[in-house]
Structure formats: C-alpha cells, structure tokens
N, C-alpha and C. Protein backbone atom coordinates (compact mmCIF):
# COMPACT_ATOMS: atom_id res chain seq x y z
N UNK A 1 3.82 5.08 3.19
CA UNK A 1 2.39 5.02 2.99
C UNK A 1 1.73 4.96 4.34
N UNK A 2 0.68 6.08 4.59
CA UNK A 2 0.06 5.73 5.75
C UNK A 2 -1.11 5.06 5.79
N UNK A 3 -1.35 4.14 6.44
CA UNK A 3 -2.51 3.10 6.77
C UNK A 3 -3.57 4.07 7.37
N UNK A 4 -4.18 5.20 7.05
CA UNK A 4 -5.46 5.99 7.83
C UNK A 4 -6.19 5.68 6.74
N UNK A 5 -7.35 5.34 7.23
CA UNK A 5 -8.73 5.38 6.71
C UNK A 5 -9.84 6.34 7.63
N UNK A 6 -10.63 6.57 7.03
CA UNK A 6 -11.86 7.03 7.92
C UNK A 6 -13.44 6.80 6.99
N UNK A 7 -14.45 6.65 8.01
CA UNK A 7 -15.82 6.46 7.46
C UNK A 7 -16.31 7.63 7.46
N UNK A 8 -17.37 8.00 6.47
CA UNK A 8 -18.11 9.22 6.47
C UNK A 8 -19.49 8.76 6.06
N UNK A 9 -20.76 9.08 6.84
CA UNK A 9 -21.44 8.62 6.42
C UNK A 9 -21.97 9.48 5.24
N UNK A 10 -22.85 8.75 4.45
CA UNK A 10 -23.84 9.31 3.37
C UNK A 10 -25.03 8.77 3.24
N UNK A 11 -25.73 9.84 3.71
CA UNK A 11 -27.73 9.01 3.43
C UNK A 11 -27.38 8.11 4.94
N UNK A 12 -28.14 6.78 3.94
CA UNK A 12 -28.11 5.77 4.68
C UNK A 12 -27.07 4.71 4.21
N UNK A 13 -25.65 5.42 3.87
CA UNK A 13 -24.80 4.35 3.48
C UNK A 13 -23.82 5.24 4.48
N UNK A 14 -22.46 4.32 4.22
CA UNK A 14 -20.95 4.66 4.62
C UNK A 14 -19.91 4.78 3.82
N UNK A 15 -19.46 5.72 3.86
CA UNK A 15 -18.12 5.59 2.46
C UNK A 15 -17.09 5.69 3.34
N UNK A 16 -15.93 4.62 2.93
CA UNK A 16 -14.44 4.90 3.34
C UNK A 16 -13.65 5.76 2.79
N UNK A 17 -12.98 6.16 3.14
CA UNK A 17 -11.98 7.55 2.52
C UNK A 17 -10.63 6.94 2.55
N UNK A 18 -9.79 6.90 1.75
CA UNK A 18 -8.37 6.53 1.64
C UNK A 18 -7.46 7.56 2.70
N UNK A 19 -6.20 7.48 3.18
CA UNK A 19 -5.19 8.43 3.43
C UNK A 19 -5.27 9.31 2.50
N UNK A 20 -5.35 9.60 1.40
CA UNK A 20 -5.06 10.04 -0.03
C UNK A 20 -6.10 10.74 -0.10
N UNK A 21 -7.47 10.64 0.19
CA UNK A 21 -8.64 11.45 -0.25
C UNK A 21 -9.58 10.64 -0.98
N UNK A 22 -8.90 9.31 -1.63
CA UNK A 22 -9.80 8.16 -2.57
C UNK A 22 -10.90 7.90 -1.76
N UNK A 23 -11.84 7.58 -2.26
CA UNK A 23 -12.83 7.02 -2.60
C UNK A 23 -12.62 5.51 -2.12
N UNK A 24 -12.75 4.42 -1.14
CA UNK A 24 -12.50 2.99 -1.68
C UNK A 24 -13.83 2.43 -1.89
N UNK A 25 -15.00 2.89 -1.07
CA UNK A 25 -16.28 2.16 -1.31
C UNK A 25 -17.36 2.65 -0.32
N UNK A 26 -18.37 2.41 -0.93
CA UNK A 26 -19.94 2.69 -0.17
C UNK A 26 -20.27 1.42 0.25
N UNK A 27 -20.89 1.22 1.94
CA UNK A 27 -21.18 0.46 2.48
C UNK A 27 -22.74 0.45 3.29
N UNK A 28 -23.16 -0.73 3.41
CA UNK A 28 -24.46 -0.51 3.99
C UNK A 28 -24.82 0.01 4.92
N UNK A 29 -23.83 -1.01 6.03
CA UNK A 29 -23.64 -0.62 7.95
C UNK A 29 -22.00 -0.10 7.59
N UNK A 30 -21.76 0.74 9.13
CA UNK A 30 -20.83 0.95 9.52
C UNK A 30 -19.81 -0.37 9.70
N UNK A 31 -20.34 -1.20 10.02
CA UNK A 31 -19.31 -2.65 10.21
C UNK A 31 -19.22 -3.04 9.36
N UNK A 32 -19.57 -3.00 8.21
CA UNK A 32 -19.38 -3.06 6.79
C UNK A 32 -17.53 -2.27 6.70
N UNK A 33 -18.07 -1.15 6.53
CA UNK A 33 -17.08 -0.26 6.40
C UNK A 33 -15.69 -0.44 6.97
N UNK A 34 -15.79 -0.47 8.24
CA UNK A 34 -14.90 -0.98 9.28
C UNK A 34 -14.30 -2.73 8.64
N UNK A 35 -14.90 -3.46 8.55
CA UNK A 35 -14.46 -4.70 7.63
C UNK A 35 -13.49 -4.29 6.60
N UNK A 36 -13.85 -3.57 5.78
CA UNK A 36 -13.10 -3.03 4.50
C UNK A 36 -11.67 -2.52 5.17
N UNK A 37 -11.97 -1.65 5.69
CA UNK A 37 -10.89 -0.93 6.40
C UNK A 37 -9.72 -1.81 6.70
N UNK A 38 -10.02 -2.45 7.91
CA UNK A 38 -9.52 -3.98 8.28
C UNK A 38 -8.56 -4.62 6.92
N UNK A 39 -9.50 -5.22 5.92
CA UNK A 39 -9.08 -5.65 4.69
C UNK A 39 -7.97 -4.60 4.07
N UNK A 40 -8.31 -3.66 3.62
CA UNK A 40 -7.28 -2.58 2.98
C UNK A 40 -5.96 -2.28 3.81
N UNK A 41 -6.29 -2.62 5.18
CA UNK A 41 -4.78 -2.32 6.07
C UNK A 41 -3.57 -3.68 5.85
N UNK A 42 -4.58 -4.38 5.91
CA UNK A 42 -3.92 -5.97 5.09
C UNK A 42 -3.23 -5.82 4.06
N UNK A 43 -3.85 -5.65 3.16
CA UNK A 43 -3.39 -5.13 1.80
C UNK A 43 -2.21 -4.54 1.69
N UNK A 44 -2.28 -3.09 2.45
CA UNK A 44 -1.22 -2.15 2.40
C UNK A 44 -0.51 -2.81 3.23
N UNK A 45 0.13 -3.52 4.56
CA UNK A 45 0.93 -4.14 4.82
C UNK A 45 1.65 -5.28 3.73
N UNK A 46 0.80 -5.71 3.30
CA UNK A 46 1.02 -6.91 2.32
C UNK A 46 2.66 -6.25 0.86
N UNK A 47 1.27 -5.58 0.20
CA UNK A 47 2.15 -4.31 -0.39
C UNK A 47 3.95 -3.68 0.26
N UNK A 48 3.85 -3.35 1.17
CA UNK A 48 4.90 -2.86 1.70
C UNK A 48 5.91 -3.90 2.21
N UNK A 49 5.51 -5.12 2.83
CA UNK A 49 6.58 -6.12 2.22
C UNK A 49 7.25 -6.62 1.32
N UNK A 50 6.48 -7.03 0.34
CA UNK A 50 6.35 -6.97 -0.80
C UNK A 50 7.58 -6.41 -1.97
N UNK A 51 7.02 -4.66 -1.39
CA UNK A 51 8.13 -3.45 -1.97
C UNK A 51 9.71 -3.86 -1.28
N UNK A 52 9.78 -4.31 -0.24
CA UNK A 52 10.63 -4.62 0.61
C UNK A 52 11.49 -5.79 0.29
N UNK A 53 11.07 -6.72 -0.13
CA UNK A 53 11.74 -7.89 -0.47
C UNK A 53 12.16 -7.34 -2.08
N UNK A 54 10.99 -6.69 -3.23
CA UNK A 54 11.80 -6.37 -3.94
C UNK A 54 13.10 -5.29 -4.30
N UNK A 55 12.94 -4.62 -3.66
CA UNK A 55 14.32 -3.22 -2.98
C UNK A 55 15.30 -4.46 -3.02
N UNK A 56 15.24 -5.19 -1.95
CA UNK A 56 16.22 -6.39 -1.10
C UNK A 56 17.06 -7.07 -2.38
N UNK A 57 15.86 -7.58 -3.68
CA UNK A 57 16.42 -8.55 -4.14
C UNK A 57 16.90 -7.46 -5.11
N UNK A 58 16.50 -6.36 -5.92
CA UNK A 58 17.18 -5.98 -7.09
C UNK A 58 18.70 -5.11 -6.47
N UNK A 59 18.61 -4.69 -5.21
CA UNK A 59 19.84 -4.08 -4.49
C UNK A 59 21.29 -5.77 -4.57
N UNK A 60 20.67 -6.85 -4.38
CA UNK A 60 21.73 -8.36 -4.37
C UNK A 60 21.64 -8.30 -6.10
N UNK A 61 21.02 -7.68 -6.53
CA UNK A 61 20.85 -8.33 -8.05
C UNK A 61 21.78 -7.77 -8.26
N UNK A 62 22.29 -6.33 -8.15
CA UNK A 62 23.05 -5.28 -8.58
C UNK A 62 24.14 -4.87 -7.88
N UNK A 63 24.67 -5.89 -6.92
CA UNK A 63 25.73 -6.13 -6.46
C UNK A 63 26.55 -7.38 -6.99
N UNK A 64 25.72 -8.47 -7.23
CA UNK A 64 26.17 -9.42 -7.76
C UNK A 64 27.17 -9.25 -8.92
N UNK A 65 26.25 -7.96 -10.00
CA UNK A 65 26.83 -8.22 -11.53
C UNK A 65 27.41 -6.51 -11.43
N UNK A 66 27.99 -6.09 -10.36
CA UNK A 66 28.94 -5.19 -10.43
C UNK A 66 27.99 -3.52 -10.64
N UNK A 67 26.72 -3.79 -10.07
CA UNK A 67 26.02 -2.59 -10.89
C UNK A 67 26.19 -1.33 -9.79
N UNK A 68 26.37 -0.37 -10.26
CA UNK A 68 26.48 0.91 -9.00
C UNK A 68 25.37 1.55 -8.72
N UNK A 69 24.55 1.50 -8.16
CA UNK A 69 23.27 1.52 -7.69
C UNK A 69 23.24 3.17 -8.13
N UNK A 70 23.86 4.16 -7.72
CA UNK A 70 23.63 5.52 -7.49
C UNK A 70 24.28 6.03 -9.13
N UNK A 71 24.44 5.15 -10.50
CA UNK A 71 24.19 5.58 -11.63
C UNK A 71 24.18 4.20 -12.13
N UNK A 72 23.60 3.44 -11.98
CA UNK A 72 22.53 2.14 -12.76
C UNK A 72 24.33 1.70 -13.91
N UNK A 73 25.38 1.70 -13.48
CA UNK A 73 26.74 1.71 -14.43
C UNK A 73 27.05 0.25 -14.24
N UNK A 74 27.48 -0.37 -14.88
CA UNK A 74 28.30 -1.62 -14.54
C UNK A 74 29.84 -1.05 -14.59
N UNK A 75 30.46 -1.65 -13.27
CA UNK A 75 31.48 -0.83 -13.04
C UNK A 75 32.86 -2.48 -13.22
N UNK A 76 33.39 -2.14 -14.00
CA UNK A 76 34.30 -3.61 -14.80
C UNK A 76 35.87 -2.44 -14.56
C-alpha cells in the first residue's frame, strides 16, 4: 500500500485524493487538508502492522497444529 496523498483544490475548498484515486474529504484551508493527510498516513501505518502481526500469528497458528500453509491441509 502506498502512503501518497495529494490536495487539489476546488472553489474555495481542498479535496484530498487517496493513492487509489478516492475521494477522502473536502477541506476548508489547505492545513486542513494537510492535517488529514498526516492522520490517514497514521492510519495506514497502523493498518499495516496490524496486517503484520496478523500474517505472524495465523502463520504460528498453522504451524503449531500441523497446517501446510501452501494447501490450508493438516498434514498427520
């Protein structure tokens, strides 16, 4: 997942743009925007640990009880 954002303005507002093309929000000021940004990079770090510890634990889960990762088999 890449952490890019960018502002675009509109009128007299600011919209953030996802990596993705999303939409995340219309803002008043630019430092508005930039705040969000900030916040959402949080997030997505947050997220990606997260994914990380769970990989970690269901990979020990499935070693523990004999499971073969590369066809989900219990191998007895």
């Amino acid at each position: 997942m890449s952490n890019e954002y960018r502002i675009e303005p509109a009128g007299p507002a600011f919209i953030v743009i996802d990596y993705a093309g999303e939409q995340v929000g219309t803002y008043p000021t630019e430092d508005a925007a930039k705040r969000d940004i900030e916040r959402c990079q949080r997030e997505d770090a947050m997220y990606e640990t997260a994914k990380q510890l769970v990989d970690i634990a269901i990979k020990a889960h499935m070693e523990r009880f004999g499971v073969d990762p590369r066809v989900g088999a219990v191998l007895d």
